[in-house]
Protein backbone atom coordinates (compact mmCIF):
# COMPACT_ATOMS: atom_id res chain seq x y z
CA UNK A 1 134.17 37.78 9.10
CA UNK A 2 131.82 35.15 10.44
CA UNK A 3 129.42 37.98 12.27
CA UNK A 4 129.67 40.53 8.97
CA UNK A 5 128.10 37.33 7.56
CA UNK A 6 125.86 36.97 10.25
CA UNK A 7 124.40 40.51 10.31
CA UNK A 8 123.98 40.37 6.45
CA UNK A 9 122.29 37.85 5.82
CA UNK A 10 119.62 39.22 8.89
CA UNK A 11 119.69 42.18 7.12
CA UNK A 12 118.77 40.63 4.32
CA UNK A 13 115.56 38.95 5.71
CA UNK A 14 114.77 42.00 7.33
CA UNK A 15 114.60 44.21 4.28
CA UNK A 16 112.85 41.92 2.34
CA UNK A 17 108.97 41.36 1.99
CA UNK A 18 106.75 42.46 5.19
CA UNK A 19 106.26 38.59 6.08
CA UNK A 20 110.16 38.48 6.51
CA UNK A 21 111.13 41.53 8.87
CA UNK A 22 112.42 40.14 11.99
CA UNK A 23 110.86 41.39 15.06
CA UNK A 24 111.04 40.68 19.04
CA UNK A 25 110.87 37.18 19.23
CA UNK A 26 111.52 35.59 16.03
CA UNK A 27 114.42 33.09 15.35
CA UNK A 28 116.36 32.63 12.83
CA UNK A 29 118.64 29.56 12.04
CA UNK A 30 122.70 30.06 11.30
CA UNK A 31 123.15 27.09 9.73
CA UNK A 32 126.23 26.30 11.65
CA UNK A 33 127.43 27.07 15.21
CA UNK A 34 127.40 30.44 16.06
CA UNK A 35 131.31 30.08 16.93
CA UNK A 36 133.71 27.12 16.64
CA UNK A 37 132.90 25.22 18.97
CA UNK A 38 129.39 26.89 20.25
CA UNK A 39 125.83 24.68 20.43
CA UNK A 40 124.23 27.73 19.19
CA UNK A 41 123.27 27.69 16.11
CA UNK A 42 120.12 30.06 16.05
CA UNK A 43 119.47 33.53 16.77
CA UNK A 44 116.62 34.89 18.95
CA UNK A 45 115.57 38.49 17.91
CA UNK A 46 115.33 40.43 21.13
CA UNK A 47 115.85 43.40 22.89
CA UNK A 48 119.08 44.68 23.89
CA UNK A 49 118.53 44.10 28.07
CA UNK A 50 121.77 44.14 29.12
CA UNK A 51 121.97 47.76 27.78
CA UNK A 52 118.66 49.29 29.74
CA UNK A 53 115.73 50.33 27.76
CA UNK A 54 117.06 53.74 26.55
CA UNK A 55 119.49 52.22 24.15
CA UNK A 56 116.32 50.49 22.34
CA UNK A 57 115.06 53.14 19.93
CA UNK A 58 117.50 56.08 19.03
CA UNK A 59 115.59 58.93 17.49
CA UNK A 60 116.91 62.22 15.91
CA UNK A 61 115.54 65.44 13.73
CA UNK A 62 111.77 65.53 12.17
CA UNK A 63 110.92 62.33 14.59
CA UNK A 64 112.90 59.54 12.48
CA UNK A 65 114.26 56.39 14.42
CA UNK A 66 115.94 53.21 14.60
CA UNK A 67 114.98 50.80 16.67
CA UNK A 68 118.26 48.51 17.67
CA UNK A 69 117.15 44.68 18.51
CA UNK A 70 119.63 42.19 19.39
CA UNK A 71 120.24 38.80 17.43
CA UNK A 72 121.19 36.56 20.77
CA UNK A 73 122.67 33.10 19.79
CA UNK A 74 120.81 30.01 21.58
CA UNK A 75 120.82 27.06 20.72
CA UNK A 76 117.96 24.66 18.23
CA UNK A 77 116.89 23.24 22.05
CA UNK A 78 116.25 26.90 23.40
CA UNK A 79 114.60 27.42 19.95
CA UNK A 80 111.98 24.68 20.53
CA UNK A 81 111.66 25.99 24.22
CA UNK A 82 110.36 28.99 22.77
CA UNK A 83 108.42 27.86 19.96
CA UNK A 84 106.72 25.63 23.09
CA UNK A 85 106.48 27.96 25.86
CA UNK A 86 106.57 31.43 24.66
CA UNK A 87 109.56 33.97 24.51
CA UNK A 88 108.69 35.22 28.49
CA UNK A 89 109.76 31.81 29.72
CA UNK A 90 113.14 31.24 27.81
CA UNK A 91 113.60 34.82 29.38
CA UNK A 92 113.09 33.74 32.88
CA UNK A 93 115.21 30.78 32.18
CA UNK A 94 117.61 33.16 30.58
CA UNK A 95 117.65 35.05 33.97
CA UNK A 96 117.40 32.13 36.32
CA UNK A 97 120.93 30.35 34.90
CA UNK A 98 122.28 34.04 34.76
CA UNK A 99 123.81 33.12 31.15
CA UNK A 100 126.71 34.97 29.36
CA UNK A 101 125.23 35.85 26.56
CA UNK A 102 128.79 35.95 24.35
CA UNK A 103 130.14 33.08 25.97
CA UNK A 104 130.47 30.76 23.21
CA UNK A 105 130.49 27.39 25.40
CA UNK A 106 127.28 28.32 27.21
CA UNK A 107 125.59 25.57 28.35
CA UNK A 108 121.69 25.43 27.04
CA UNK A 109 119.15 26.71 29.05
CA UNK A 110 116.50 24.15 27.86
């Protein structure tokens, strides 16, 4: 129930006014851990790496598409690391501490 909750309310945001579509990059707070017990309690907007680059835009008939992001939980530190040093560097630090991204009891990366 918790992640029906979690991808409504994003889609909410998303289909809302122009200045509210999420995009590569953004964040969004939960308001609450991501899962019992989890520090994360944001999501970074991103793109879905662990599935290759194919799996990013999925096109059909007449040239219509969706584009599939990914809503990654971090945590309000990683946020800030972001916010301060740009999305490319909580990506390398992403990479560097090899993180699982659906492992609730990650440890932060900033």
């Amino acid at each position: 129930m918790v992640n029906l909750e979690s991808i409504t309310v994003n889609a909410y945001y998303h289909c809302g006014p122009v200045h509210q579509r999420l995009d590569v990059g953004h964040t969004v707070p939960i308001g609450r851990p991501w899962l019992d017990e989890s520090a994360c309690d944001h999501y970074l907007v991103s793109l879905p790496y662990p599935f290759g680059p194919d799996f990013e835009v999925c096109g059909w008939g007449g040239g219509a598409h969706a584009r599939i992001l990914w809503l990654l939980p971090i945590t309000e530190a990683e946020k800030d690391f972001r916010r301060e040093s740009g999305l490319e560097a909580l990506e390398v630090r992403f990479d560097e501490h090899a993180i699982d991204p659906v492992d609730p009891a990650r440890a932060s990366v900033a």
